[in-house]
C-alpha atoms as a PDB file:
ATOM      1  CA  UNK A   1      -9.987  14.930   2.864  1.00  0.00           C
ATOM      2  CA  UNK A   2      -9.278  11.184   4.426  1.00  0.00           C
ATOM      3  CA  UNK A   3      -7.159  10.589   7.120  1.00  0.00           C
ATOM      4  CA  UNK A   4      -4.513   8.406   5.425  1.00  0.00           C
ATOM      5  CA  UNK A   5      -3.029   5.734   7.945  1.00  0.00           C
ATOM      6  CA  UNK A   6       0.154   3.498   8.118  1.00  0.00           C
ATOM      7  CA  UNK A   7      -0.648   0.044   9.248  1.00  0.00           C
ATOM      8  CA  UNK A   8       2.190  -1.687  11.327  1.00  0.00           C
ATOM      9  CA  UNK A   9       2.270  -5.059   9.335  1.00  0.00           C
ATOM     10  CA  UNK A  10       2.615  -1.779   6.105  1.00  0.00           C
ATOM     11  CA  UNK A  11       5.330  -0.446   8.395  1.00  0.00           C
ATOM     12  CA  UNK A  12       7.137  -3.730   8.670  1.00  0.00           C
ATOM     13  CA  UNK A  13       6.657  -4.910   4.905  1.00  0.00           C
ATOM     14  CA  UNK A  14       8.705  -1.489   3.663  1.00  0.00           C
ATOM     15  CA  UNK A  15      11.294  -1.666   6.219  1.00  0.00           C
ATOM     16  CA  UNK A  16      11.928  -5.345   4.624  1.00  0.00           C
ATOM     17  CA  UNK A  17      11.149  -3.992   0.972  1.00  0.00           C
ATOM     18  CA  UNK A  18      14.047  -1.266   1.669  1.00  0.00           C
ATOM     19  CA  UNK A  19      16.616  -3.719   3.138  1.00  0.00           C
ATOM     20  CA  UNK A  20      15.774  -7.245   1.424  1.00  0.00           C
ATOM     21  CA  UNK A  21      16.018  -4.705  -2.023  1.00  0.00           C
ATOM     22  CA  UNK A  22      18.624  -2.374  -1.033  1.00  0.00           C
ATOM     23  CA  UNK A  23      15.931   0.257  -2.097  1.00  0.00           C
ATOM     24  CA  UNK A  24      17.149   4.174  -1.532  1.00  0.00           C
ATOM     25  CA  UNK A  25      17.675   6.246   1.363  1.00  0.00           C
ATOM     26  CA  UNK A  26      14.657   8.196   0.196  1.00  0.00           C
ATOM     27  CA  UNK A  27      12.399   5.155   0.147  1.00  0.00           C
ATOM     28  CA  UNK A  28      10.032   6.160   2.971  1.00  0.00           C
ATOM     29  CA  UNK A  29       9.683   9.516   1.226  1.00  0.00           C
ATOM     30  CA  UNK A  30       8.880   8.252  -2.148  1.00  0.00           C
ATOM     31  CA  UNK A  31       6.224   5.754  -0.444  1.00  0.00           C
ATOM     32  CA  UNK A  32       4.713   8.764   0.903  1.00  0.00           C
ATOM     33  CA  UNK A  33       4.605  10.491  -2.149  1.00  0.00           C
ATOM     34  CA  UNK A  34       3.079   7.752  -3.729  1.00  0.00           C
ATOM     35  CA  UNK A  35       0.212   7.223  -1.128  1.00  0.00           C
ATOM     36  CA  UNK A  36      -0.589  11.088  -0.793  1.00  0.00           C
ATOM     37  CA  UNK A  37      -3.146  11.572  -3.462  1.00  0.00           C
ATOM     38  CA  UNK A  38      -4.986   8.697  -1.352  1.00  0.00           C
ATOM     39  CA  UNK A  39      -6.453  11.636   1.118  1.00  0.00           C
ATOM     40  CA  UNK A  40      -8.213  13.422  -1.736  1.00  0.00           C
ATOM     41  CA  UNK A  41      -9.290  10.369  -4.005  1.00  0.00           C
ATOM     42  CA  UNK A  42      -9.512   7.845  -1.401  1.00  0.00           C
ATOM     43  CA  UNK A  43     -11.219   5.023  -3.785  1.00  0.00           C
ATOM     44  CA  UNK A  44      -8.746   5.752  -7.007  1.00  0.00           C
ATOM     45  CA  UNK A  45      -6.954   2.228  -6.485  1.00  0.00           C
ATOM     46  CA  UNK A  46      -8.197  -0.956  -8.168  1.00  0.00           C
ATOM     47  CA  UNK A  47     -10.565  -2.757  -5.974  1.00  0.00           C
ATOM     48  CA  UNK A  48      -9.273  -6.280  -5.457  1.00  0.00           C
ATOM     49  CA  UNK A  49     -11.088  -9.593  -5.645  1.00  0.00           C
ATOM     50  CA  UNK A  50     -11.208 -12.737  -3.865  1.00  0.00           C
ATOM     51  CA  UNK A  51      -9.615 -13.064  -0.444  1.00  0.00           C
ATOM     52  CA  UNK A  52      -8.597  -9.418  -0.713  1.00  0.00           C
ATOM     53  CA  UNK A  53     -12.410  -8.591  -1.581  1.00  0.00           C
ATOM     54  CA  UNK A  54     -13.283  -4.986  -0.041  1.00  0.00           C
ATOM     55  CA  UNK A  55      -8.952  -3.773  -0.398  1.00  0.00           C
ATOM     56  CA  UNK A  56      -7.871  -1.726  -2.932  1.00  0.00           C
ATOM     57  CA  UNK A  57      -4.637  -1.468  -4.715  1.00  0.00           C
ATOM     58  CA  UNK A  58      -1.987   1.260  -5.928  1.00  0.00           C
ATOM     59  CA  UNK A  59       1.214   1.208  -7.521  1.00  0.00           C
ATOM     60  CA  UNK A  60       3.935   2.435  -5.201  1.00  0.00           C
ATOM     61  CA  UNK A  61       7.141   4.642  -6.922  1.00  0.00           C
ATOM     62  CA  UNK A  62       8.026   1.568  -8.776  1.00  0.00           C
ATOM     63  CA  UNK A  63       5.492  -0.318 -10.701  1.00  0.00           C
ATOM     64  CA  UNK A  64       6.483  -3.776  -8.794  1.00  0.00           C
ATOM     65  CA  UNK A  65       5.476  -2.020  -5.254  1.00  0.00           C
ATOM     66  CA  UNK A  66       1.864  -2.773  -4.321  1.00  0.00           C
ATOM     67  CA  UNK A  67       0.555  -0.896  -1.839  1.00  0.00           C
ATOM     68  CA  UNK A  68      -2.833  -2.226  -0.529  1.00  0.00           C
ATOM     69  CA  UNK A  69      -5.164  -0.197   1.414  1.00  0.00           C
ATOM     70  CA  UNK A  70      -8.927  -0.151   2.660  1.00  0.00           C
ATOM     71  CA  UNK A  71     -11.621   2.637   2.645  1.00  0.00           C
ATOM     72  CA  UNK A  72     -13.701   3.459   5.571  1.00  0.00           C
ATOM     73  CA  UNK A  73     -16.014   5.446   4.353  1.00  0.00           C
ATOM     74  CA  UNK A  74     -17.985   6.147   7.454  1.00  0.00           C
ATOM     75  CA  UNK A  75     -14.743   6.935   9.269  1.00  0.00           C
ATOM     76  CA  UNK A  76     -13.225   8.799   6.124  1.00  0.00           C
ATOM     77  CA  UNK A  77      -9.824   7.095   6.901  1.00  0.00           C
ATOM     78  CA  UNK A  78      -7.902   5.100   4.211  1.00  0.00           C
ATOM     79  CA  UNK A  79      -5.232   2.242   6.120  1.00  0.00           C
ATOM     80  CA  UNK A  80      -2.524   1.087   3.931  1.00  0.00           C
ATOM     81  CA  UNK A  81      -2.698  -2.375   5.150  1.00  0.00           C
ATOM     82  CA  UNK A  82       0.253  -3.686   3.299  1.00  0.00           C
ATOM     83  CA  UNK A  83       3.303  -3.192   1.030  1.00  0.00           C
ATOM     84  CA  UNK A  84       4.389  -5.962  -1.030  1.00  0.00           C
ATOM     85  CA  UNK A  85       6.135  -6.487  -4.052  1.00  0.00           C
ATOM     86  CA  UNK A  86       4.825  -7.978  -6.772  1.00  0.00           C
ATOM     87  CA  UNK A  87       7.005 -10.107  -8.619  1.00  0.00           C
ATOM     88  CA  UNK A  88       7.476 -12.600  -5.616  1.00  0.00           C
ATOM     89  CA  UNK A  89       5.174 -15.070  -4.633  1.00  0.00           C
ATOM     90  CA  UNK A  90       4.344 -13.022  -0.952  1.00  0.00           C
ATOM     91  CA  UNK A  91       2.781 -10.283  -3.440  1.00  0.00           C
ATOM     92  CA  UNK A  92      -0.989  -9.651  -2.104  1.00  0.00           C
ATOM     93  CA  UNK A  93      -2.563 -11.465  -4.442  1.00  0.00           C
ATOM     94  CA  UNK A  94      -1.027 -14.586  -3.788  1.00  0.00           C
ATOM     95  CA  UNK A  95      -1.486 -14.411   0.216  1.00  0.00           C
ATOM     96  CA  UNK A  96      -1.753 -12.026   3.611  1.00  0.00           C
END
């Protein structure tokens, strides 16, 4: 199984996510949830293209959260890099 790791920049996009959306008390947990099955089947997220080349993508608990994440393969350790939501412009394929 892969280590699964938050990022802090992943950290910071929720906690904006949860109060910029007024998302659910349970938010965190749900995330978590959602990012579990990445220990088992690290590379089951889309691979992305472009300036996200080599970061893959997931839906979150709703289908506008993105959650973007690398594989190490070497290091067997998947790092959610980011969080974003995609019907704004700040979604990750429109920029970091």
């Amino acid at each position: 199984m892969a280590k699964v790791v938050v990022a802090r920049r992943a950290q910071f996009d929720l906690a904006q996510l949860i109060e910029t959306r007024s998302l659910p008390a349970d938010t965190r947990e749900r995330v978590r949830a959602s990012i579990e099955p990445l220990a088992s089947f690290p590379q089951i997220g889309k691979r992305l293209t472009g300036r996200w080349r080599g970061f893959r993508v997931i839906l979150g608990p709703w289908a506008w959260m993105l959650v973007v994440y690398s594989y190490h393969e070497t290091m067997n350790t998947v790092t959610v890099v980011a969080i974003r939501d995609a019907r704004t412009m700040s979604s990750s394929t429109t920029g970091p």
